[in-house]
Protein backbone atom coordinates (compact mmCIF):
# COMPACT_ATOMS: atom_id res chain seq x y z
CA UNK A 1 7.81 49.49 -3.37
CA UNK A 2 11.25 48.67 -2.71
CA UNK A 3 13.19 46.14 -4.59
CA UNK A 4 13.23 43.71 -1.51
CA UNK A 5 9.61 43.29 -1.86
CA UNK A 6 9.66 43.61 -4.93
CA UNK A 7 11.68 40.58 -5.54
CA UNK A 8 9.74 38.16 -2.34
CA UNK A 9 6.04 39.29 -4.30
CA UNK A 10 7.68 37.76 -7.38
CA UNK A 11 9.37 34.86 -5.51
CA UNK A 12 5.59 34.63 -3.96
CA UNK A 13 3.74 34.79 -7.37
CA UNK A 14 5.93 31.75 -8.65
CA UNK A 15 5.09 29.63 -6.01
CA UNK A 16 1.52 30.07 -6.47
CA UNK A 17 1.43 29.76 -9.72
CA UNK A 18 3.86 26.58 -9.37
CA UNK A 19 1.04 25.36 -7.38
CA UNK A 20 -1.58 25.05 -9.68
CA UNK A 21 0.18 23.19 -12.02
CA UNK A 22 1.52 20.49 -9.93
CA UNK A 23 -0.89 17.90 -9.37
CA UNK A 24 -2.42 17.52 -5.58
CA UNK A 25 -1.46 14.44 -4.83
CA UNK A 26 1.36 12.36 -6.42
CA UNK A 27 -0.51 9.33 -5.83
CA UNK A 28 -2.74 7.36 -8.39
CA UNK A 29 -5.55 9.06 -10.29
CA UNK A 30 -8.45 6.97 -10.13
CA UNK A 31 -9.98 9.17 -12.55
CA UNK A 32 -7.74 8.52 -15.36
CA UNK A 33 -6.41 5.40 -15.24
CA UNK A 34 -4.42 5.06 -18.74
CA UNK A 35 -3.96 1.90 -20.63
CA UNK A 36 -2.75 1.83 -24.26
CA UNK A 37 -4.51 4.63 -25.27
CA UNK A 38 -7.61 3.66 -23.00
CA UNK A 39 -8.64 6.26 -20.22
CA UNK A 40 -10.99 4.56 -17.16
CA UNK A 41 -12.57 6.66 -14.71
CA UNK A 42 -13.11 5.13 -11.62
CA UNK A 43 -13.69 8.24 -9.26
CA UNK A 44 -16.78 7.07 -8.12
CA UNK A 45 -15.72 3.93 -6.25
CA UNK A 46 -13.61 5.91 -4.59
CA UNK A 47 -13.85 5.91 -0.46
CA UNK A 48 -12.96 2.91 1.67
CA UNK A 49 -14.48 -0.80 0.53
CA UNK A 50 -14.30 -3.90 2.70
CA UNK A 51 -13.73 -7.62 1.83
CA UNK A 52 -13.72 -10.24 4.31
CA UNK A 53 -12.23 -14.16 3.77
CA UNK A 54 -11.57 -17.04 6.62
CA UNK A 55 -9.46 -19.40 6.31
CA UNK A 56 -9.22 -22.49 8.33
CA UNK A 57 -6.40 -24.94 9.84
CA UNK A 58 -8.34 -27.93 11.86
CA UNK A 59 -5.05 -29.53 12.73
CA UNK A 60 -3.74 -26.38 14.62
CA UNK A 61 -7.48 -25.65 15.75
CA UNK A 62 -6.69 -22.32 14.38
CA UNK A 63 -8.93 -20.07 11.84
CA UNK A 64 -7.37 -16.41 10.71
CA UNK A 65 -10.71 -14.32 9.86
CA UNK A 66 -9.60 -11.27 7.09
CA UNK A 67 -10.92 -7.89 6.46
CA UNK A 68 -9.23 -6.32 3.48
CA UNK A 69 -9.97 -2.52 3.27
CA UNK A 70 -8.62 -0.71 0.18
CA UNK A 71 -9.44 2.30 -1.59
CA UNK A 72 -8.11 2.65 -5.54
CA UNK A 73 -8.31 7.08 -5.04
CA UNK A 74 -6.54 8.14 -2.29
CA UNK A 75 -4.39 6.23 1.56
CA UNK A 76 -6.85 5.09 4.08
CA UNK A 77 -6.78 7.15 7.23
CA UNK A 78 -6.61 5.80 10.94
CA UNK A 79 -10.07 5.22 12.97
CA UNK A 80 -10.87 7.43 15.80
CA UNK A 81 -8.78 6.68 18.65
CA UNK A 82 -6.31 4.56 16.22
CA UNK A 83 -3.02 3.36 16.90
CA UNK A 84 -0.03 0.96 15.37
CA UNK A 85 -1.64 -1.86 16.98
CA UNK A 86 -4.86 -1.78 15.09
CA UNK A 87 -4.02 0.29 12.15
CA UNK A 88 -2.19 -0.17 8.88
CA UNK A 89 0.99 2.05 8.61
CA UNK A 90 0.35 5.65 7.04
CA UNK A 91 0.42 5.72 3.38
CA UNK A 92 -1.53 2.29 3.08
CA UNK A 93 -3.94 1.89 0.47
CA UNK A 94 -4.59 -1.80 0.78
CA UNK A 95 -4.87 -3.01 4.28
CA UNK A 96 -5.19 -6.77 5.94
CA UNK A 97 -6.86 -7.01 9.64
CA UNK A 98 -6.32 -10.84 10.44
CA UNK A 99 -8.04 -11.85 13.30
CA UNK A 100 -7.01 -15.19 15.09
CA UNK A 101 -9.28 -17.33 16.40
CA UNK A 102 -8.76 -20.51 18.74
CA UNK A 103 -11.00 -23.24 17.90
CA UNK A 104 -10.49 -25.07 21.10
CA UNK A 105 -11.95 -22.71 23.17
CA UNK A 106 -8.58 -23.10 25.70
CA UNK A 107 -7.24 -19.10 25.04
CA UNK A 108 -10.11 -16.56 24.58
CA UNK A 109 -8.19 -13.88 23.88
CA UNK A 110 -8.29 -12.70 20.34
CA UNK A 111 -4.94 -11.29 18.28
CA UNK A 112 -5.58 -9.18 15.67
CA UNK A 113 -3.15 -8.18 13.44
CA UNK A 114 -2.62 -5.10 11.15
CA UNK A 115 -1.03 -6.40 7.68
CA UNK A 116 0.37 -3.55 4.60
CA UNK A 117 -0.65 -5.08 2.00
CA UNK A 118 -0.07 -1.78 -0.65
CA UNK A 119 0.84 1.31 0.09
CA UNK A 120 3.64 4.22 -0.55
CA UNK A 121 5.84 4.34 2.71
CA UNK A 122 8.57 6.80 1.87
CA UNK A 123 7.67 8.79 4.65
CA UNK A 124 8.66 5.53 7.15
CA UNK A 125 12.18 5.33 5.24
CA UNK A 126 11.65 2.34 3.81
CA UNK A 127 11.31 3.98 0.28
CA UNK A 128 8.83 1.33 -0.77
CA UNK A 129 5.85 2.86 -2.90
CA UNK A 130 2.37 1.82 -4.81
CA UNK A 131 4.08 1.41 -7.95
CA UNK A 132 0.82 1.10 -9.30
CA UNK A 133 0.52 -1.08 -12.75
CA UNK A 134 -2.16 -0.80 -15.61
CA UNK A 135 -3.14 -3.92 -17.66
CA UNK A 136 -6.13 -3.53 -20.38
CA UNK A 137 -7.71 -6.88 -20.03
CA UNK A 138 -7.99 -6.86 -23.57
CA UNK A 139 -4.45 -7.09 -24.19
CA UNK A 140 -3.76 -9.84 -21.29
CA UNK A 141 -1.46 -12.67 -22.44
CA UNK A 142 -3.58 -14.51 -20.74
CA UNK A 143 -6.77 -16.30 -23.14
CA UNK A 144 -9.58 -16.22 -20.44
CA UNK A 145 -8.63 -12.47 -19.44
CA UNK A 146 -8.72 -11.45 -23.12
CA UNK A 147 -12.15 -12.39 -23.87
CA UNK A 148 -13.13 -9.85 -20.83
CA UNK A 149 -13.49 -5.82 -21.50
CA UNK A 150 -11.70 -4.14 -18.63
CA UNK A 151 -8.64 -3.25 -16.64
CA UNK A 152 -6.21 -4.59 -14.01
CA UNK A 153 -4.48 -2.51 -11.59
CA UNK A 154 -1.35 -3.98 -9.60
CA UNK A 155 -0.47 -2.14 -6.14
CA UNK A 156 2.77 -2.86 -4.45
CA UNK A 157 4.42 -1.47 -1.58
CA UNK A 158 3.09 -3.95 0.93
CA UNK A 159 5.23 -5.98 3.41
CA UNK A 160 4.49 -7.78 6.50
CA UNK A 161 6.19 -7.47 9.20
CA UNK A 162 6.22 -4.06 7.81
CA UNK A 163 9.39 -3.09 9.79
CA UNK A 164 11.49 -6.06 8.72
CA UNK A 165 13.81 -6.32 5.79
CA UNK A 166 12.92 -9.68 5.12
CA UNK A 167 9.35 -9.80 5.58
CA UNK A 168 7.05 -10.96 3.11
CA UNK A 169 6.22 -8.71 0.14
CA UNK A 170 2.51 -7.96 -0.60
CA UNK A 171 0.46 -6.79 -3.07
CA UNK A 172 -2.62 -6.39 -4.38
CA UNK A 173 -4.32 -7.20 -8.19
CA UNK A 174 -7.83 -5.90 -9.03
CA UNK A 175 -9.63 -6.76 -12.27
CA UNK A 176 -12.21 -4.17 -12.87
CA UNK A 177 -14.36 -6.08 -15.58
CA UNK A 178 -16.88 -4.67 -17.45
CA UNK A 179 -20.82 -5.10 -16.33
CA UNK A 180 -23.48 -2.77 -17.84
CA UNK A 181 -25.65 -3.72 -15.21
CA UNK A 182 -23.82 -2.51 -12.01
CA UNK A 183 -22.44 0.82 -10.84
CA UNK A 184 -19.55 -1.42 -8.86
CA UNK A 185 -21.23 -0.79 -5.17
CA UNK A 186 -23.90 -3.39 -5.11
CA UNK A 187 -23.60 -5.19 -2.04
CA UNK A 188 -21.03 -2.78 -0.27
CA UNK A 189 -19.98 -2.88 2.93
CA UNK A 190 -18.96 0.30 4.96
CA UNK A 191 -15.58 0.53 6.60
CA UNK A 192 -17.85 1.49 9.44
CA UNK A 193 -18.81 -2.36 9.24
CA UNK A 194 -22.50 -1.20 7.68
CA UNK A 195 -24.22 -3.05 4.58
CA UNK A 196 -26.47 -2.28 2.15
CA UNK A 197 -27.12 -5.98 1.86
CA UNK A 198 -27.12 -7.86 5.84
CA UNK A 199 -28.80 -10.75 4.14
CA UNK A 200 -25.86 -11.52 2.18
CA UNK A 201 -23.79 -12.01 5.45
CA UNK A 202 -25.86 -14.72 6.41
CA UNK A 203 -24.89 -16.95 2.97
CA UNK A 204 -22.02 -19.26 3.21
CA UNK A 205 -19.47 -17.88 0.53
CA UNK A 206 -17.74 -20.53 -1.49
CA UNK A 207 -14.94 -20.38 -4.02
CA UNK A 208 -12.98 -22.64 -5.92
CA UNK A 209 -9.32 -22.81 -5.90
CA UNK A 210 -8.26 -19.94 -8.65
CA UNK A 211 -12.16 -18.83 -8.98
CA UNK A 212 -13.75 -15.79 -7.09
CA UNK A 213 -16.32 -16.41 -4.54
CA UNK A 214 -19.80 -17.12 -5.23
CA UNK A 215 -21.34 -13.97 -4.20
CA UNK A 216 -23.53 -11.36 -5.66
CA UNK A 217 -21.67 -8.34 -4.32
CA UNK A 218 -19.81 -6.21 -7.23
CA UNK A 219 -16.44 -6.61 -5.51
CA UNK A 220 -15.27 -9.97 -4.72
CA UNK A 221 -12.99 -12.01 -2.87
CA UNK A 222 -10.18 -14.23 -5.22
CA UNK A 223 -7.37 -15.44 -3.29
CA UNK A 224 -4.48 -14.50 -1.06
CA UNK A 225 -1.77 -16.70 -1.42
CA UNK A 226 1.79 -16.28 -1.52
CA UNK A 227 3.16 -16.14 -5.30
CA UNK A 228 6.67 -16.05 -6.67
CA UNK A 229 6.92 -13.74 -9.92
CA UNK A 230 10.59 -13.78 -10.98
CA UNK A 231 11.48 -16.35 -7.73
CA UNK A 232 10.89 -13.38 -5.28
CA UNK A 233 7.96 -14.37 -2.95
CA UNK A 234 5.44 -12.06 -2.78
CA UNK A 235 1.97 -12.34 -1.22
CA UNK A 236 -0.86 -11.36 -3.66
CA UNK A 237 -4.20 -10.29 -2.81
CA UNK A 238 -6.68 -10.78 -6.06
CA UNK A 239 -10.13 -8.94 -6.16
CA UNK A 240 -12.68 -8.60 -8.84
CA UNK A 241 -14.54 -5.83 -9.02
CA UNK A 242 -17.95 -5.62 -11.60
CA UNK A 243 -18.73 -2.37 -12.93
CA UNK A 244 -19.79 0.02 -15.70
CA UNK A 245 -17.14 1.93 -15.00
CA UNK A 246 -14.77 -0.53 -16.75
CA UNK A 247 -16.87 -0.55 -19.64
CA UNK A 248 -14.15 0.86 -22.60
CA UNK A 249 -17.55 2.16 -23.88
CA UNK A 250 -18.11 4.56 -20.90
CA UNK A 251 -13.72 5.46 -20.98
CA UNK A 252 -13.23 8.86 -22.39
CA UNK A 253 -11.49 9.01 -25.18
CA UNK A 254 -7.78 9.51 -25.46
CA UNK A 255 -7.46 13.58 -25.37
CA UNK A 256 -4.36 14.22 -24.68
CA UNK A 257 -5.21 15.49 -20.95
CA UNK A 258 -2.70 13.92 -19.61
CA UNK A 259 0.57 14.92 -18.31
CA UNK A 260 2.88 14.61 -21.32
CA UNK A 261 6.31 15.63 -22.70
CA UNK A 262 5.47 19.10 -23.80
CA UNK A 263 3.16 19.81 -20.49
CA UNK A 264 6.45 19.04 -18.48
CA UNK A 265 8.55 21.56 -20.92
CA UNK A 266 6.46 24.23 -20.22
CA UNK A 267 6.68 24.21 -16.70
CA UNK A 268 10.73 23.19 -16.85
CA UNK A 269 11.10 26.50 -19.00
CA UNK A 270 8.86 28.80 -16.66
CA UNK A 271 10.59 27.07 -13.61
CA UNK A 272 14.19 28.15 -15.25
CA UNK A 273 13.01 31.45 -16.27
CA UNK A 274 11.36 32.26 -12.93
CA UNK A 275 14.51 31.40 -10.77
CA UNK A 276 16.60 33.26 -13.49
CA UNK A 277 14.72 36.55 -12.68
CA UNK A 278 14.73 36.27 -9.17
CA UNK A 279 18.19 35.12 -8.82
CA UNK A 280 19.38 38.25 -11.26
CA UNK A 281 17.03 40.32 -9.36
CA UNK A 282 18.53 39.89 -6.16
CA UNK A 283 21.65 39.91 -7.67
CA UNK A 284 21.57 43.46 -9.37
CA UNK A 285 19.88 44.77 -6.13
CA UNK A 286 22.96 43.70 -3.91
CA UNK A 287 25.57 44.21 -5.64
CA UNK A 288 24.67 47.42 -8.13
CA UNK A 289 22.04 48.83 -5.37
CA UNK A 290 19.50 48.65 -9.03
CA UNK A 291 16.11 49.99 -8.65
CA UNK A 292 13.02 48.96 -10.59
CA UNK A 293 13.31 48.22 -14.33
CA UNK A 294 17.21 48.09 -13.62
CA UNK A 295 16.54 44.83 -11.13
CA UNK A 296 16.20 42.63 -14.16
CA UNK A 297 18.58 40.82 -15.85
CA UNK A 298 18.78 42.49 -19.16
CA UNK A 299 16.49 45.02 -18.13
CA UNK A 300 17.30 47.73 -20.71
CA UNK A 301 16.46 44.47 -23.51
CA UNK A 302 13.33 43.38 -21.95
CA UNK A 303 12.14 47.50 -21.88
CA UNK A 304 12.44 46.70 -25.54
CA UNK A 305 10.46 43.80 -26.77
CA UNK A 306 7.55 46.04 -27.05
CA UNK A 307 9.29 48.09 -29.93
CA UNK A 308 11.41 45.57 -31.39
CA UNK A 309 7.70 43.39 -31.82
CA UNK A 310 6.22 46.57 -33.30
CA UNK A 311 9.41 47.64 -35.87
CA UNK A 312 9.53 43.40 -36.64
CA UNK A 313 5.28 43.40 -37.63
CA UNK A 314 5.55 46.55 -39.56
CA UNK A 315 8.48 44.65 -41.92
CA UNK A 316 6.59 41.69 -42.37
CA UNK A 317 3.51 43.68 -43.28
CA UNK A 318 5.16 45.93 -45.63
CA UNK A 319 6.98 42.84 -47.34
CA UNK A 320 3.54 41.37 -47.38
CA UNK A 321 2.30 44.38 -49.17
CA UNK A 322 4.60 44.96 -51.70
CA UNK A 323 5.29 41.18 -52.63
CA UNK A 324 3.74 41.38 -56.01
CA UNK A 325 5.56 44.26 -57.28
CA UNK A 326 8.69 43.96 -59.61
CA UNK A 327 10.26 46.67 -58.36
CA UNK A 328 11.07 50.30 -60.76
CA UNK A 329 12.18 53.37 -61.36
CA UNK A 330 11.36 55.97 -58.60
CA UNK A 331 11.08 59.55 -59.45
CA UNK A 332 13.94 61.94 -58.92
């Protein structure tokens, strides 16, 4: 093999093995959501969930109808025959349809409007991203939230008109709470606009300012308002979604699974030494014309290790063995 190839398999082998150890998808892990020390897996309300609210102004004669489509595990994707228009920019995880309605009757047409609520949109050069947040309910400041078992998630990103600077921020807050009872997809309803439940459509859903509706559905409606945490307005979609799955109960346990300190060293170090090889590799081939063992930095040293190992265990073990002696006179 010559040393050309030799050095692009190796170059090849890094990358693949580089890989496997970097996470798929950079995005949030719905299947480990980490709190102080408390792991939630919420894989399996994964997949695109719709919520729908109206909202109505009888003095304009004007009602804005809402479907908010999220999905905690992964960035919705565009319908079939999609477009900017009618779609949520790419990377949106949190997305607001708001149709406008005239009351009067005088204009028929209907305006529907696409509104980024959360989302990562680096790609668009905005740099915004989900900057996702993790609250154990538990350990809210808050006395009502306390009293709950559960977790809140904060997505960010969001801003409408997405392409202006000074749009309105959005975001979106979801309090998984704890039910025994429910898997967290009673009631759904399909992105496809499908329900496991039509008869619920038919009820008139009411909630109270600050309360979530009245509804029987596992994920509910809470508000959409404009806020202003630290006198920046933002817009803030709150859901509450009822589930087992935020039962600390049902959590696996604090393993050590995830990414930490010494996971990242390892990888840094075989990163460093990988590119070290290659670079000295390429290096010893071009400029000394080396051939196999002699394409390696250090090659002769390296050749080595196998003997040095074998002359180092053979001290220890004879130190081992002759530990409880004093020591004498050997025979001349």
């Amino acid at each position: 093999m010559s040393p050309s190839r030799s050095s692009n398999s190796l170059s090849l082998a890094s990358l693949l093995t580089l890989s496997s150890l970097i996470p798929a998808s950079w995005g949030m892990d719905c299947a480990d959501i980490l709190t102080n020390g408390v792991h939630f897996n919420l894989k399996e309300l994964g997949g695109p969930h719709v919520v729908h609210w109206s909202e109505t102004y009888p003095e304009l004669g004007q009602t804005y109808n809402y479907n908010f489509t999220l999905d905690i595990c992964n960035k919705l994707k565009w319908h079939k025959d999609g477009n900017k228009n009618t779609e949520c920019t790419h990377g949106t995880w949190v997305c607001g349809m708001r149709e406008e309605v005239d009351l009067s009757g005088i204009n028929n047409n209907t305006v529907v409007t696409p509104i980024d609520i959360a989302g990562s949109y680096k790609s668009t050069g905005n740099g915004r991203t989900l900057d996702e947040k993790f609250t154990r309910l538990k350990d809210s400041k808050s006395n009502a939230d306390s009293a709950k078992e559960g977790v809140r998630i904060e997505l960010n990103g969001g801003r409408f008109p997405h392409e202006e600077k000074n749009g309105l921020d959005q975001r979106a807050i979801i309090e998984f709470v704890c039910d025994p009872e429910r898997t967290g997809l009673e009631g759904e309803e399909k992105d496809d606009g499908e329900k496991e439940d039509s008869s619920e459509d038919s009820k008139r859903l009411t909630r109270r300012d600050g309360e979530c509706e009245d509804s029987d559905k596992s994920l509910r409606f809470c508000g959409y308002k404009k806020e202003t945490p630290k006198d920046k307005g933002v817009r803030t979609l709150r859901l509450e979604w009822r589930t087992k799955h935020a039962c600390e109960k049902n959590a696996p346990p604090d393993s050590g699974s995830h990414w930490g300190f010494f996971t990242w060293f390892i990888i840094i170090f075989f990163l460093a030494t990988a590119a070290y090889l290659i670079f000295g590799s390429w290096l010893n081939y071009n400029r000394y014309g080396a051939r196999g063992w002699d394409l390696l930095p250090h090659g002769d040293t390296l050749r080595d290790i196998p003997y040095i190992l074998k002359d180092f265990g053979r001290k220890v073990l004879n130190s081992t063995q002759g530990g409880g002696s004093r020591g004498g006179y050997s025979a001349v």
